[in-house]
Protein backbone atom coordinates (compact mmCIF):
# COMPACT_ATOMS: atom_id res chain seq x y z
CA UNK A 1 -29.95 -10.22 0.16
CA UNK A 2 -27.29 -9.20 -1.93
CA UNK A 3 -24.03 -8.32 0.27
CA UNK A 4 -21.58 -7.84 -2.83
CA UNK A 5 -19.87 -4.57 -2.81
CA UNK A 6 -16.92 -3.61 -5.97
CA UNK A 7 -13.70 -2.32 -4.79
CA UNK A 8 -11.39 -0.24 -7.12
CA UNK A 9 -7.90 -0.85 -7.67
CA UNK A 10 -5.07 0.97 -8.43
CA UNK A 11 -4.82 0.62 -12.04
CA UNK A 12 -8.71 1.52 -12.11
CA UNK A 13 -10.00 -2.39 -12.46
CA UNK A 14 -12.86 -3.24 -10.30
CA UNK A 15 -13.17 -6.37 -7.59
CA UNK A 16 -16.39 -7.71 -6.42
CA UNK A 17 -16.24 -8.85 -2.89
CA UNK A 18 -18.83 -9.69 -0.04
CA UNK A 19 -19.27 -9.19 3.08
CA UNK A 20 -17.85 -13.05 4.08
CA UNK A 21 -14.85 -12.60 1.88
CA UNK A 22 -14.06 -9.23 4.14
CA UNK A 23 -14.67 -11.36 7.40
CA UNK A 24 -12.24 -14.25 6.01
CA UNK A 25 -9.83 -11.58 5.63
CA UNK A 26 -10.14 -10.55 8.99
CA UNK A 27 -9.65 -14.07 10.49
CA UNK A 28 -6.74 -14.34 8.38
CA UNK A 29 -5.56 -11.26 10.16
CA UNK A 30 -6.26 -12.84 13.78
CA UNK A 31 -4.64 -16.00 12.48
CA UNK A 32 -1.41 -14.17 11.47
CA UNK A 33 -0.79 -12.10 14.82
CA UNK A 34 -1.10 -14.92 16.83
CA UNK A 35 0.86 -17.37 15.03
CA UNK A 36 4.58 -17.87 16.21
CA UNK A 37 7.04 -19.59 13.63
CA UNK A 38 10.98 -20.59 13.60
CA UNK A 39 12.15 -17.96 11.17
CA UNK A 40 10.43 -15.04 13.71
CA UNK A 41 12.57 -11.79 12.36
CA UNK A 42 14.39 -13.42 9.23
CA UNK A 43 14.05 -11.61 5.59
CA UNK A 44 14.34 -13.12 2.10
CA UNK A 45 14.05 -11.16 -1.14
CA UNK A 46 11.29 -10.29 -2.89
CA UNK A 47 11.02 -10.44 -6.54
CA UNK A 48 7.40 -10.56 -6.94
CA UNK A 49 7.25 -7.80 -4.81
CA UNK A 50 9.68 -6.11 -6.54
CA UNK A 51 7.66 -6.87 -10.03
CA UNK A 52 4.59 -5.41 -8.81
CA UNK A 53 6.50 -1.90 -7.96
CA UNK A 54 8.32 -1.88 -11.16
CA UNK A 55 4.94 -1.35 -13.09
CA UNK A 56 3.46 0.24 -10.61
CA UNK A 57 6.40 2.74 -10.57
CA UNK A 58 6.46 2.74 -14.75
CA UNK A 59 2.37 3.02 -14.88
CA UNK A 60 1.58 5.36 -12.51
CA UNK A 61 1.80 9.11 -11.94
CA UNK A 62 1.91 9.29 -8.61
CA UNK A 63 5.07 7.35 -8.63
CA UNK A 64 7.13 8.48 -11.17
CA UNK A 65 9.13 10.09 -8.89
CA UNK A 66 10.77 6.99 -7.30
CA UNK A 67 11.78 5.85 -11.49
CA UNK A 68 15.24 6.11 -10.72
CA UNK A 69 15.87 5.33 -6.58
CA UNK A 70 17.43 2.55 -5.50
CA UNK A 71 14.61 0.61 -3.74
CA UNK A 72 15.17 -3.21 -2.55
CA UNK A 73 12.29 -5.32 -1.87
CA UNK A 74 11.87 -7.82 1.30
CA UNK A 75 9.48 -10.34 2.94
CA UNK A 76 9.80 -10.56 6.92
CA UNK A 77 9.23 -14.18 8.10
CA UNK A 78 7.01 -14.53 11.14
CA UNK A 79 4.42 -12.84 12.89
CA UNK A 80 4.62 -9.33 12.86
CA UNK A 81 3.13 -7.11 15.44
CA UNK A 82 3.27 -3.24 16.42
CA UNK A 83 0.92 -1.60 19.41
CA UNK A 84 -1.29 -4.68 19.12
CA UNK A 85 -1.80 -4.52 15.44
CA UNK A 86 -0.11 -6.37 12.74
CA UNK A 87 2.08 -4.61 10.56
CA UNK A 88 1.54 -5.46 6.98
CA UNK A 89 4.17 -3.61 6.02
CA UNK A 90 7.21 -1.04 6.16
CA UNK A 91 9.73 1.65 4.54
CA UNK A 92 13.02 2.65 5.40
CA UNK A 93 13.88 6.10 3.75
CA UNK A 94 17.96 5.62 4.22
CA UNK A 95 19.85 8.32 5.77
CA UNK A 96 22.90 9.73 4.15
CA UNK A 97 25.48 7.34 6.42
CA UNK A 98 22.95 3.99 5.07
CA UNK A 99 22.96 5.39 1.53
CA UNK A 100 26.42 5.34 1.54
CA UNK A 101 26.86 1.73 3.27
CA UNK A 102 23.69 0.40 1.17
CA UNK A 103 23.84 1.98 -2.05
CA UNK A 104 20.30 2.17 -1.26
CA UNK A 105 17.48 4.95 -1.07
CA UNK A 106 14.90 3.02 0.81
CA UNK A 107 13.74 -0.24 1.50
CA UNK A 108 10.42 -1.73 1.60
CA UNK A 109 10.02 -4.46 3.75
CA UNK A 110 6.32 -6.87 3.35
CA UNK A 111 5.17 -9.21 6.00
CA UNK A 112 5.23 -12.79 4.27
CA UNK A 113 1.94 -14.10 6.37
CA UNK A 114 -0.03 -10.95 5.49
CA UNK A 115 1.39 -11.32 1.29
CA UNK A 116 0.95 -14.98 1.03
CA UNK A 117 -2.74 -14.71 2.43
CA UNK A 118 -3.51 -11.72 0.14
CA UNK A 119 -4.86 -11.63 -3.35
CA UNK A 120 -3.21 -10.36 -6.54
CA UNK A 121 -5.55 -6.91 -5.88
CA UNK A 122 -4.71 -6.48 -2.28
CA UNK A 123 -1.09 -7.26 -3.18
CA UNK A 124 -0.60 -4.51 -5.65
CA UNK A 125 -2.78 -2.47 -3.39
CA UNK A 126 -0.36 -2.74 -0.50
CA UNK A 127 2.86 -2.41 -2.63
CA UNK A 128 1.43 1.14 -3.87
CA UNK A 129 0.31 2.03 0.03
CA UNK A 130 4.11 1.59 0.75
CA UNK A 131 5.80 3.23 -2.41
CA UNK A 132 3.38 6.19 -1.64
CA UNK A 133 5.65 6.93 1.84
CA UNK A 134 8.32 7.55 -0.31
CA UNK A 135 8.98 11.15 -1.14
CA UNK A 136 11.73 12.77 -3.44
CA UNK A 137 12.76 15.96 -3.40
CA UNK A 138 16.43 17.95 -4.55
CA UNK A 139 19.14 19.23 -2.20
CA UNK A 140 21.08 22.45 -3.07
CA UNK A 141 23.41 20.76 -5.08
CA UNK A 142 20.82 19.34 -7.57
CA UNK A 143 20.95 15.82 -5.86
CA UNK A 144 17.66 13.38 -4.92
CA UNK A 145 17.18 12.76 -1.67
CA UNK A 146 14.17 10.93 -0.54
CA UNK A 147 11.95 11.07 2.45
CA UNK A 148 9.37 9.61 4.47
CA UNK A 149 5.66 10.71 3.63
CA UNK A 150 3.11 10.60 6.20
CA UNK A 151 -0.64 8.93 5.54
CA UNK A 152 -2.74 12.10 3.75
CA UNK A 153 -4.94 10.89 6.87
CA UNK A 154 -5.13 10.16 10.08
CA UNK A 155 -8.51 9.87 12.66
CA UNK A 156 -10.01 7.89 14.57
CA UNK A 157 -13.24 6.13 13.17
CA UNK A 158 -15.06 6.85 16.65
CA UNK A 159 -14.48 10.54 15.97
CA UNK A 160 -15.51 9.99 12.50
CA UNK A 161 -18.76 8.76 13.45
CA UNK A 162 -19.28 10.96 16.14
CA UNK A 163 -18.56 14.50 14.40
CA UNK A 164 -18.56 13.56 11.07
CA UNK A 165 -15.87 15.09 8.44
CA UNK A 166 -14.93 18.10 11.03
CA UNK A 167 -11.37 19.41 9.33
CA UNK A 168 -9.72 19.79 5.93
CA UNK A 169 -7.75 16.33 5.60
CA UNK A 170 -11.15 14.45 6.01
CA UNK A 171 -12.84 16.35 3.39
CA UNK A 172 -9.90 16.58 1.04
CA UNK A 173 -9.93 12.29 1.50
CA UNK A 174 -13.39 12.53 1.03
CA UNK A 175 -13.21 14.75 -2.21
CA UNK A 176 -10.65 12.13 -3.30
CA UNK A 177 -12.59 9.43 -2.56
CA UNK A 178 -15.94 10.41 -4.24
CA UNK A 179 -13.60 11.75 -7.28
CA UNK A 180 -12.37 8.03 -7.94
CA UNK A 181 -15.75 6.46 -7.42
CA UNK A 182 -17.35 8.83 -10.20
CA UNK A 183 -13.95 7.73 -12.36
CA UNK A 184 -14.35 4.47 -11.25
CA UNK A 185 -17.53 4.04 -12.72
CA UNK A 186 -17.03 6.18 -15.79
CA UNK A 187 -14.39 3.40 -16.38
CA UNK A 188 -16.74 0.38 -16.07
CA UNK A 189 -18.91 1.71 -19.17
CA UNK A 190 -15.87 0.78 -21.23
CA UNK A 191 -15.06 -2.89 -19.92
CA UNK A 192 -15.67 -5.70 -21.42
CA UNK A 193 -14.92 -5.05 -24.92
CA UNK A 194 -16.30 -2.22 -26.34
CA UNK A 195 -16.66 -2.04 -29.97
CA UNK A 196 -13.42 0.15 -31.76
């Protein structure tokens, strides 16, 4: 039985993966909330972090907005853990008193367990989930500020699977979703050299 299943990336490139690779990834998961190191809380920089949001930031659409903030990058050491799950990542949208202190818009901050276990797709895929909190708009006086930006959804699967898509934000995510697989494959005709 075939259990291989193609998942789309950002930059509209397509990764096969099975059903064992998705349960390795989910010990890897278990493995990284209940480990307990020395450097529990500590943060380093992040350049390859900061690499990946650069083009992400230059390629993209979606984030063209955050060309000019002042974003730093950092990996939290140690297990990270929030209502029982682990957090893979977060942003910091700075108010006006840590803009001025910082010199900074917002931070990103990338737990190093969940980034050194990842792969190059899930990496860039996780660097875009947290550059898409990040919001601009302009005050009165023609300045950026930035903001936090809440996940277009939020359910519970249980509810999911019980009523099906019952409001708006479900169907507009599933809208988006079958738009992008119907792109996605329209993509796919074209790779692997087609003739100029």
């Amino acid at each position: 039985m075939n259990n291989t299943m193609t998942i789309a990336t950002a930059d509209g490139r397509t990764v096969a993966t099975t059903i064992e690779g998705l349960e390795r990834a989910v010990d890897v998961m278990k493995r990284v909330a209940t480990s307990a190191g020395p450097d529990e809380g500590k943060y380093s920089e992040a350049p390859e972090v900061q690499r990946i949001a650069a083009r992400l930031i230059s390629d993209e659409t979606r984030l063209g907005h955050l060309a000019e903030a002042r974003v730093s990058y950092l990996l939290r050491e140690g297990p990270w853990i929030s209502k029982g799950s682990v957090v893979m990542g977060k942003v910091y949208v700075m108010d006006e008193r840590a803009r001025f202190n910082t010199g900074l818009d917002a931070q990103v901050i990338i737990n190093r367990q969940v980034w050194d276990e990842a792969d190059e797709t899930q990496q860039e895929a996780l660097v875009a989930h947290e550059l898409c909190h990040i919001e601009k708009d302009v005050d009165n006086r023609g300045r950026s500020r930035y903001w936090l930006a809440n996940h277009d959804l939020e359910e519970f699967s249980w509810i999911v699977r019980r009523y099906g898509i019952w409001d708006d934000s479900l169907r507009k995510f599933f809208t988006a979703f079958e738009n992008g697989e119907t792109e996605r494959k329209q993509l796919s005709l074209f790779e692997g050299g087609a003739a100029s």
